[in-house]
Protein backbone atom coordinates (compact mmCIF):
# COMPACT_ATOMS: atom_id res chain seq x y z
CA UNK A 1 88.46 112.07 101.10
CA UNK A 2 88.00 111.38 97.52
CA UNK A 3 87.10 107.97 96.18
CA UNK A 4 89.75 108.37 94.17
CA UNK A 5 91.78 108.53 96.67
CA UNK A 6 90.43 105.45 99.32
CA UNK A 7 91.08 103.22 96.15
CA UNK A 8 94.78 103.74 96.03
CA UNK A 9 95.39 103.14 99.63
CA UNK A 10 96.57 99.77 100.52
CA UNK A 11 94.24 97.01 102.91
CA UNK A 12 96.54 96.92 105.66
CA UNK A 13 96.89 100.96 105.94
CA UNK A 14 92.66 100.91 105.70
CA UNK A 15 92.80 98.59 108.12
CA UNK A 16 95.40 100.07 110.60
CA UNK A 17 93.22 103.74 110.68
CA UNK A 18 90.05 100.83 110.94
CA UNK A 19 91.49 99.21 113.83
CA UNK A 20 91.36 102.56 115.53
CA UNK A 21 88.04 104.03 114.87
CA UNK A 22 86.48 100.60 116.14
CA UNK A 23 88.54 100.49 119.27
CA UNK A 24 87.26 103.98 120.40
CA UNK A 25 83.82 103.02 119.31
CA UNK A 26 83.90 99.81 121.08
CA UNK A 27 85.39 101.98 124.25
CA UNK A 28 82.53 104.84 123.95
CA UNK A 29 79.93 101.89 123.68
CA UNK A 30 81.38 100.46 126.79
CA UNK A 31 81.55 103.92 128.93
CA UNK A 32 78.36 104.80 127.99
CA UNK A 33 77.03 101.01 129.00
CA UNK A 34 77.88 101.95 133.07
CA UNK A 35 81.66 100.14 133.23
CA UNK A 36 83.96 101.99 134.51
CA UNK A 37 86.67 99.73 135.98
CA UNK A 38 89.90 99.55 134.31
CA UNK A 39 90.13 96.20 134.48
CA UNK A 40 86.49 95.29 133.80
CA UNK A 41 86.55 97.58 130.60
CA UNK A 42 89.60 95.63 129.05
CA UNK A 43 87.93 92.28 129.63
CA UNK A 44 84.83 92.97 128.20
CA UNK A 45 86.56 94.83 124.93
CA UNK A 46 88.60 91.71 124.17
CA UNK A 47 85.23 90.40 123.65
CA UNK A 48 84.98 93.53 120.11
CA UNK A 49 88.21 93.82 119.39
CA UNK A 50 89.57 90.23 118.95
CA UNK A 51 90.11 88.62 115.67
CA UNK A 52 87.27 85.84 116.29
CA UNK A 53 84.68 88.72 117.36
CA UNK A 54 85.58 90.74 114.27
CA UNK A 55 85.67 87.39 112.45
CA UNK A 56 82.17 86.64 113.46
CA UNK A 57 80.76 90.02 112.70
CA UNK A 58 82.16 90.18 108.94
CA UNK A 59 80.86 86.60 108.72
CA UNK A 60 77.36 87.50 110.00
CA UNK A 61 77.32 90.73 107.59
CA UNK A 62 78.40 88.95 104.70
CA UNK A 63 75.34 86.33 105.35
CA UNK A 64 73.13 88.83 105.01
CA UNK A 65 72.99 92.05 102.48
CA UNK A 66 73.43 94.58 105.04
CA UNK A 67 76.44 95.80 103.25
CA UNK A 68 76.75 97.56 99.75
CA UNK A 69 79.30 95.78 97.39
CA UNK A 70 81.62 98.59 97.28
CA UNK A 71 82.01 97.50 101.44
CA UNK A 72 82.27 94.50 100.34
CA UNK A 73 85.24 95.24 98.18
CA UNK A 74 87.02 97.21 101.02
CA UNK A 75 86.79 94.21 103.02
CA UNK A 76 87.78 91.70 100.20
CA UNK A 77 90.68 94.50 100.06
CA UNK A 78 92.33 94.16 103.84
CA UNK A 79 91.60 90.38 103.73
CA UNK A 80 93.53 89.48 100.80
CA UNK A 81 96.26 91.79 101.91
CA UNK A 82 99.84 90.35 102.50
CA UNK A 83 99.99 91.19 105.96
CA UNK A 84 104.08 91.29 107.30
CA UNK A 85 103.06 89.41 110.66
CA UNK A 86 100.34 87.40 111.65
CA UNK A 87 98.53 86.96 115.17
CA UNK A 88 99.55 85.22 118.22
CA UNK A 89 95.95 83.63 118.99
CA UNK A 90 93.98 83.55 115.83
CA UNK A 91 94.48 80.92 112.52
CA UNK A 92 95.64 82.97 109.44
CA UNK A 93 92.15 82.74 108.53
CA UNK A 94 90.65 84.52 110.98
CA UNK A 95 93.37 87.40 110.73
CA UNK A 96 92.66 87.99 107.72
CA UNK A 97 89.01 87.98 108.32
CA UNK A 98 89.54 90.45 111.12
CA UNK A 99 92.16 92.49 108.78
CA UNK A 100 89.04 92.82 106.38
CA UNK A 101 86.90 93.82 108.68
CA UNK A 102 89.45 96.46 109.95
CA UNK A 103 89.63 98.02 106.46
CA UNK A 104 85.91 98.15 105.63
CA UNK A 105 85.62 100.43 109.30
CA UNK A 106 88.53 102.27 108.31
CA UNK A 107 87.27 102.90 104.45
CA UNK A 108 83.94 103.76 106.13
CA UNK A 109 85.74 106.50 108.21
CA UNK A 110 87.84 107.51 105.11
CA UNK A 111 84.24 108.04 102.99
CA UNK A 112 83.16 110.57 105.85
CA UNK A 113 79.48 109.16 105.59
CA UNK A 114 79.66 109.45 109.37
CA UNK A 115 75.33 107.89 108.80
CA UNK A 116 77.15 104.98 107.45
CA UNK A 117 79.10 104.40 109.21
CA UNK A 118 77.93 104.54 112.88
CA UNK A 119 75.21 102.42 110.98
CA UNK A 120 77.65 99.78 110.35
CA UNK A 121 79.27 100.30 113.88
CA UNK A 122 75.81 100.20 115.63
CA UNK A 123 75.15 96.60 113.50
CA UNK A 124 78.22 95.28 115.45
CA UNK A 125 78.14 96.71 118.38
CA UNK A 126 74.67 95.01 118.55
CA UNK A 127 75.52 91.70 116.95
CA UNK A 128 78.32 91.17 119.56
CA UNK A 129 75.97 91.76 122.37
CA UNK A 130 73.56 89.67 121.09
CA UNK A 131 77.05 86.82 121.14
CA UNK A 132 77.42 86.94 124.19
CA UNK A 133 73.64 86.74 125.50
CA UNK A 134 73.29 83.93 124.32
CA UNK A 135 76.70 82.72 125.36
CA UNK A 136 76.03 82.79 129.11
């Protein structure tokens, strides 16, 4: 898609296609890590998908200068966005840190730098892992 293009969509759409590329790469990542039970596999992607696990990961990239400023901007983008609901177990804060986070994955998808973005993917996937080690 042109860049032209990604600019004029709104944070909240970026982050609704977002939402869904990182679910089915947290989902692959979890098949191909040996779960297979229904049950298990829903636990353990709560601990991706949440808003405080997608809050921690944009707070961990944005420590750091893993990401370029224009993924920055898409971020900046879904977070300030005037979302039309809000979530049932996160502050407002942390929505719209996981809102931002959503758009910058979907943006990535939109860019079709596939590198990129399984780069970015891969940096979280890891990063969340790395949580919970040292959790237990």
């Amino acid at each position: 898609m042109e860049q032209i293009a990604i600019e004029q969509i709104n944070g909240l759409a970026l982050a609704y296609l977002g939402d869904a590329v990182w679910e089915s790469a947290v989902r692959t990542h979890l098949l191909e890590s040996g779960l297979t039970k229904p049950q298990q596999l829903h636990q353990t992607a709560i601990h991706f998908v949440s808003a405080g696990a997608q809050e921690a990961l944009m707070d961990a990239m944005l420590a750091t200068d893993f990401l370029t400023e224009d993924e920055v901007r898409f971020f900046k983008k879904g977070r300030n966005a005037n979302p039309h609901s809000s979530a049932k177990h996160a502050s407002l804060k942390t929505y719209h840190q996981a809102t931002g986070f959503e758009a910058l994955i979907g943006y990535l998808d939109l860019q079709e730098d596939h590198q990129r973005l399984h780069e970015v993917v891969a940096h979280c996937l890891a990063l969340r892992e790395a949580a919970d080690d040292t959790a237990e």
